[in-house]
N, C-alpha and C. Protein backbone atom coordinates (compact mmCIF):
# COMPACT_ATOMS: atom_id res chain seq x y z
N UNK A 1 205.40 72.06 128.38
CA UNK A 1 204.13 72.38 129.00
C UNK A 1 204.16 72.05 130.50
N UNK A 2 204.75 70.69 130.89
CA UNK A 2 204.99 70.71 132.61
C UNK A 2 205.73 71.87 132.97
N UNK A 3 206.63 71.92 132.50
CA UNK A 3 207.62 73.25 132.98
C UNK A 3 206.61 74.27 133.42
N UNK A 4 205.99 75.10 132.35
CA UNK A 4 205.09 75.99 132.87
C UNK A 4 203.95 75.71 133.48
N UNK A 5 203.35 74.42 133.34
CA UNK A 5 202.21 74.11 134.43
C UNK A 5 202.78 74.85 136.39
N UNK A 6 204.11 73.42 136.11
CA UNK A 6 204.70 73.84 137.86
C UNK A 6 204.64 75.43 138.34
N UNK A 7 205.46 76.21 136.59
CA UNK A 7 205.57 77.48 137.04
C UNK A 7 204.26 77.99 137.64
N UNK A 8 203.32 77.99 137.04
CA UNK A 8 201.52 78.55 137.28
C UNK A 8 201.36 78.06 138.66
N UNK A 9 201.31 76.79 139.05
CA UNK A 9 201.15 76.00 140.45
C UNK A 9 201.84 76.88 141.44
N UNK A 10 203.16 76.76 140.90
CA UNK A 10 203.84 77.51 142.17
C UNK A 10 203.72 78.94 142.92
N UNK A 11 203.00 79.87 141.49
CA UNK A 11 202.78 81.09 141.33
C UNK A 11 201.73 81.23 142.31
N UNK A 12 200.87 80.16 142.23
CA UNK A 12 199.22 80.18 143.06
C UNK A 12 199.69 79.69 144.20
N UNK A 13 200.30 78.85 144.68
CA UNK A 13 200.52 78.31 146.19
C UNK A 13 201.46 79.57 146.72
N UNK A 14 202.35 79.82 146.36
CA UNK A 14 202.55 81.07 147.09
C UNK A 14 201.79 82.36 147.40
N UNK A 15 200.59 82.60 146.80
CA UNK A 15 199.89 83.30 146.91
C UNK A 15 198.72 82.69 147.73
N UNK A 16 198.81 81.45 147.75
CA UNK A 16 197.62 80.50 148.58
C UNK A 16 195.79 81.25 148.07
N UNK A 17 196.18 81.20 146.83
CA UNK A 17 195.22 81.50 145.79
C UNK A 17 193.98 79.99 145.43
N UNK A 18 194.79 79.36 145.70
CA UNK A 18 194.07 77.81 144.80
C UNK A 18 192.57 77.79 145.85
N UNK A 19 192.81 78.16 146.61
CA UNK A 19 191.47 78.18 147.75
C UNK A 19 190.28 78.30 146.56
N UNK A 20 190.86 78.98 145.84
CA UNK A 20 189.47 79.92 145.06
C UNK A 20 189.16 79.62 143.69
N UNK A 21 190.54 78.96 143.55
CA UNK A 21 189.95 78.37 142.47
C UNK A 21 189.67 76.62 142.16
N UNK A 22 188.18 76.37 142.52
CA UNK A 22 187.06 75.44 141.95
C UNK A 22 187.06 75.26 140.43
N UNK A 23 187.15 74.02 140.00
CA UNK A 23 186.90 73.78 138.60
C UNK A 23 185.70 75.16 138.16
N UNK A 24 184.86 75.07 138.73
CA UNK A 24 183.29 76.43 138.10
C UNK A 24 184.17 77.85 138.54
N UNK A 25 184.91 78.16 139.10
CA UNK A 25 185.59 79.61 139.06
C UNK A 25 186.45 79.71 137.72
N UNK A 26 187.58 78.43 137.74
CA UNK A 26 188.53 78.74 136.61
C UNK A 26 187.68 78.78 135.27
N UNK A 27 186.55 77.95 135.18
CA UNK A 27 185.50 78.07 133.86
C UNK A 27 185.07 79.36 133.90
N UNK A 28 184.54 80.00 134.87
CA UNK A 28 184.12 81.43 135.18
C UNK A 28 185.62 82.26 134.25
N UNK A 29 186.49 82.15 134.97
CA UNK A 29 187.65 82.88 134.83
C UNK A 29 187.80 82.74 133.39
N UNK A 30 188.19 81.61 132.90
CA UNK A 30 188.73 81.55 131.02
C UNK A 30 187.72 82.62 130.55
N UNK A 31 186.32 82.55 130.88
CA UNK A 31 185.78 83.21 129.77
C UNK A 31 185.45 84.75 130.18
N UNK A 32 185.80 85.57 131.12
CA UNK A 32 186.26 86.85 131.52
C UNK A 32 187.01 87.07 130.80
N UNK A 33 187.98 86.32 130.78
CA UNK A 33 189.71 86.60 130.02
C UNK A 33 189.31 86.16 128.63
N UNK A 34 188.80 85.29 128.23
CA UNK A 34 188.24 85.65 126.88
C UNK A 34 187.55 86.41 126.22
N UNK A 35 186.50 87.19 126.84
CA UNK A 35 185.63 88.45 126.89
C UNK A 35 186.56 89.76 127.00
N UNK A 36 187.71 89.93 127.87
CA UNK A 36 188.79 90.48 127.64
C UNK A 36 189.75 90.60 126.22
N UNK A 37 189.69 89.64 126.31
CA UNK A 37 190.29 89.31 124.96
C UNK A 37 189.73 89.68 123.55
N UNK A 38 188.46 89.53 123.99
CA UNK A 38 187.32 89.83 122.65
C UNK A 38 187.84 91.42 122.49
N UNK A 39 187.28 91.90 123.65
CA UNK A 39 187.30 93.84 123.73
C UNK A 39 188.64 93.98 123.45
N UNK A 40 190.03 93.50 122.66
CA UNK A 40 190.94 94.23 122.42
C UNK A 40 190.57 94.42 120.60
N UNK A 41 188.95 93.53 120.14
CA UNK A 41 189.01 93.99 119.03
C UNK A 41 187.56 94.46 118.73
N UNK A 42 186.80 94.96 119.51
CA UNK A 42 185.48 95.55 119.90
C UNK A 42 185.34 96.09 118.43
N UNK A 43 185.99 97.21 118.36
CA UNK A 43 185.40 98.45 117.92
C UNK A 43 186.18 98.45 116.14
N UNK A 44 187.30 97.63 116.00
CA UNK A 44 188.22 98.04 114.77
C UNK A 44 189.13 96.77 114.89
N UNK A 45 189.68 96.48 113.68
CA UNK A 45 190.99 95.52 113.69
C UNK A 45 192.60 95.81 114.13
N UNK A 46 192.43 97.26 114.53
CA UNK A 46 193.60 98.16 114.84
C UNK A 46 193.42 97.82 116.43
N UNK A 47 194.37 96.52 116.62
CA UNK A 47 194.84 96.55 118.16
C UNK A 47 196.16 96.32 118.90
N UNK A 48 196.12 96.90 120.13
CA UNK A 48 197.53 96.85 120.68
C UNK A 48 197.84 95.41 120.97
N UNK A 49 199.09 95.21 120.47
CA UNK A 49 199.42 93.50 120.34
C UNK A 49 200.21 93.15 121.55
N UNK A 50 200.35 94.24 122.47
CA UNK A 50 200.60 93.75 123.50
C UNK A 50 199.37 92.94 124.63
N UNK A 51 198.80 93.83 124.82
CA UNK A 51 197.16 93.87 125.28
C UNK A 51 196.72 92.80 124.98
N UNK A 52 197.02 92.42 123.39
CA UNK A 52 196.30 91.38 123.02
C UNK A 52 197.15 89.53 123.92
N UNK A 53 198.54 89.90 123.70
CA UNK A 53 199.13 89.06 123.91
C UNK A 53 198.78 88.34 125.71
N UNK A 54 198.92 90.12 126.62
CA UNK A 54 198.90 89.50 127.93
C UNK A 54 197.13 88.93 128.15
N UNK A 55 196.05 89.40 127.22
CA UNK A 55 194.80 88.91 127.63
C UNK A 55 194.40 86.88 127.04
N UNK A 56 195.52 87.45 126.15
CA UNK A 56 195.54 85.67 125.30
C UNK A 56 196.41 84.58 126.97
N UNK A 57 197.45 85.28 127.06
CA UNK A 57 198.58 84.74 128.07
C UNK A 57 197.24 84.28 129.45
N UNK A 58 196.25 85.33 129.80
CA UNK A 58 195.54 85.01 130.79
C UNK A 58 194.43 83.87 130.71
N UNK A 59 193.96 84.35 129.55
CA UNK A 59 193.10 82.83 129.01
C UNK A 59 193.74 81.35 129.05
N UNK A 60 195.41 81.56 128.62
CA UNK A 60 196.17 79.71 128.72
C UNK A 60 196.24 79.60 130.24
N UNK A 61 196.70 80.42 130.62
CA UNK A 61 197.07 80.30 132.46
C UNK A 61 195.27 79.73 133.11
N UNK A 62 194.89 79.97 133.11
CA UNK A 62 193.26 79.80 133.46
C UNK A 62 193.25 78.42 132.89
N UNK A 63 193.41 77.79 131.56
CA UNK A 63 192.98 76.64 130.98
C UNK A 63 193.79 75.82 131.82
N UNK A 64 194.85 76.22 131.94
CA UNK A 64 196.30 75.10 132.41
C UNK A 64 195.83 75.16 134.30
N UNK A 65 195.55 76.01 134.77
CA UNK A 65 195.14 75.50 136.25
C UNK A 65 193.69 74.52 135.79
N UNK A 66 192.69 74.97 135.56
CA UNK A 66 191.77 74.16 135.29
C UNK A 66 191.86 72.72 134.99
N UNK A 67 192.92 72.64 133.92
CA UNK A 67 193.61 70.96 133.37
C UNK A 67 193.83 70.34 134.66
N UNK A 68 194.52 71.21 135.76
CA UNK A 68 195.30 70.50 136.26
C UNK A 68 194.32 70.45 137.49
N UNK A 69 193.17 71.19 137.97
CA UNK A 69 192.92 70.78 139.04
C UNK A 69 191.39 69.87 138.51
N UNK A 70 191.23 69.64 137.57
CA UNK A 70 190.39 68.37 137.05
C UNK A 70 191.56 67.14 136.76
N UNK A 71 192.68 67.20 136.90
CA UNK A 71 193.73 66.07 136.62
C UNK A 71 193.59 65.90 134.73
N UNK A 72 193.48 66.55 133.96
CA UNK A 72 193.88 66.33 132.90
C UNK A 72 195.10 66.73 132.25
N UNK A 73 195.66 66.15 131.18
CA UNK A 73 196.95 66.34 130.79
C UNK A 73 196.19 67.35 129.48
N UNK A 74 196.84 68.50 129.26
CA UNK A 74 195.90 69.20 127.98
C UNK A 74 196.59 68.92 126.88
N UNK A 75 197.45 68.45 126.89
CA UNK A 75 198.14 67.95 125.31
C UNK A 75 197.67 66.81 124.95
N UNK A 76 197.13 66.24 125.99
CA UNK A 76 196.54 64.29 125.55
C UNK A 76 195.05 65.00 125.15
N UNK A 77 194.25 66.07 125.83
CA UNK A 77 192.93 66.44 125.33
C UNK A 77 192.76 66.83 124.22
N UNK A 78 193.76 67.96 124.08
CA UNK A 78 193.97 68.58 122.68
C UNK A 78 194.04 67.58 121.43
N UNK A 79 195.12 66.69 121.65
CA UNK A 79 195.69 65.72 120.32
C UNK A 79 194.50 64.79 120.10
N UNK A 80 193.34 64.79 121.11
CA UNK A 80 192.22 63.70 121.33
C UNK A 80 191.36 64.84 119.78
N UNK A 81 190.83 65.88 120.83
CA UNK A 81 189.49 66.93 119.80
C UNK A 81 190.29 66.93 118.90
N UNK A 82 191.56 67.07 118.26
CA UNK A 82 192.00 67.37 116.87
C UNK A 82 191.91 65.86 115.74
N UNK A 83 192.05 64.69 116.52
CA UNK A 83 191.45 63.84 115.78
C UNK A 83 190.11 63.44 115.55
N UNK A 84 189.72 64.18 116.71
CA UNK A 84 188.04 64.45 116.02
C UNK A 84 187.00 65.48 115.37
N UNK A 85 188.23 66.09 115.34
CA UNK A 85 187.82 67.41 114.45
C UNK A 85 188.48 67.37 112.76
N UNK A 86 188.90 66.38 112.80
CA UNK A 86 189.69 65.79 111.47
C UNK A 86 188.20 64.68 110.86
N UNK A 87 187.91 63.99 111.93
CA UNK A 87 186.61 63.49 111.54
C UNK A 87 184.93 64.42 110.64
N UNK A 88 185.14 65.10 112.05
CA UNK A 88 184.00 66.31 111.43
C UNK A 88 184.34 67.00 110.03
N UNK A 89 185.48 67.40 110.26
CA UNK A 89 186.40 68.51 108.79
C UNK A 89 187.38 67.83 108.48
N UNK A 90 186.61 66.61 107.27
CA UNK A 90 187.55 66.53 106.32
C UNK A 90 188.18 67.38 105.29
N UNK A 91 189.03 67.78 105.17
CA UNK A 91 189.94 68.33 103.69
C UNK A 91 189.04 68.56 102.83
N UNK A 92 188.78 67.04 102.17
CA UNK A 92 188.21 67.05 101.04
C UNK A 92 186.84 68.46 100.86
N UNK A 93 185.98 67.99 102.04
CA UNK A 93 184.92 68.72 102.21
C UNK A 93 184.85 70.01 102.91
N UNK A 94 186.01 70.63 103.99
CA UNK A 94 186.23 71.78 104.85
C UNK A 94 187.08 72.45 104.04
N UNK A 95 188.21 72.27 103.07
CA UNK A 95 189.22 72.96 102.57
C UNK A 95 188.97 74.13 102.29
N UNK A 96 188.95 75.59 102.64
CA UNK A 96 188.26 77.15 102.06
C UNK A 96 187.28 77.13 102.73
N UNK A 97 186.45 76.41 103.63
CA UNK A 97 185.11 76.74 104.33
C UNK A 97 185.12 76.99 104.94
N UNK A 98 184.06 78.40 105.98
CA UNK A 98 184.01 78.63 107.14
C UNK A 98 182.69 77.79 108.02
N UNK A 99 181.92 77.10 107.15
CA UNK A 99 180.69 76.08 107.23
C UNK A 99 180.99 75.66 108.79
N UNK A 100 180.12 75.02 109.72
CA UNK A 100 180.13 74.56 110.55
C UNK A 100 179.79 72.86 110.15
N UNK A 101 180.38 72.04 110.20
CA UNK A 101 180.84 71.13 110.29
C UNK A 101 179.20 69.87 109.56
N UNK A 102 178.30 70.52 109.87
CA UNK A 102 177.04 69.70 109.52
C UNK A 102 176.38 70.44 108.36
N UNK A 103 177.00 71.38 108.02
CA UNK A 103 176.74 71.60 106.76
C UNK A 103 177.58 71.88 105.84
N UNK A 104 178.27 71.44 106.23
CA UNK A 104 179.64 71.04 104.70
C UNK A 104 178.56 69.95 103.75
């Protein structure tokens, strides 16, 4: 994950891009590219998996500048919400459910 963080960093300083992106732009940005992402399955489950791949690829690139220009490590955030999402959805009680978490 550093590996490709630097790669992303380096991609933007050579472009002298980072100007523009403010923690509230890259939040702006993920969810364009997630809204992007949505519309590759708008209309039917029949979608191009490329399309799908580079609009998914734009959503991590967006999260991973964001991590990094709030100074977070996203693998220490991630491994954090998954032990607390182990709290919310236990097994016992989430196993086969699509329930939201307070009404299991």
């Amino acid at each position: 994950m550093k590996k490709l963080t630097k790669e992303i960093i380096k991609f933007t300083q050579e472009r002298d891009w980072d100007q523009f992106h403010s923690p509230e732009n890259l939040a702006k940005s993920i969810s364009i590219e997630a809204g992007e992402l949505l519309e590759c399955f708008q209309w039917n489950s029949n979608y191009d998996f490329d399309e799908v791949c580079d609009e998914l690829a734009d959503v991590v690139i967006y999260c991973i500048q964001l991590a990094n220009k709030i100074n977070v490590d996203l693998e220490t955030i991630v491994k954090n919400k998954m032990e607390k999402n182990k709290l919310k959805y236990p097994i016992e009680k989430a196993k086969g459910r699509s329930e939201k978490y307070d009404k299991l």
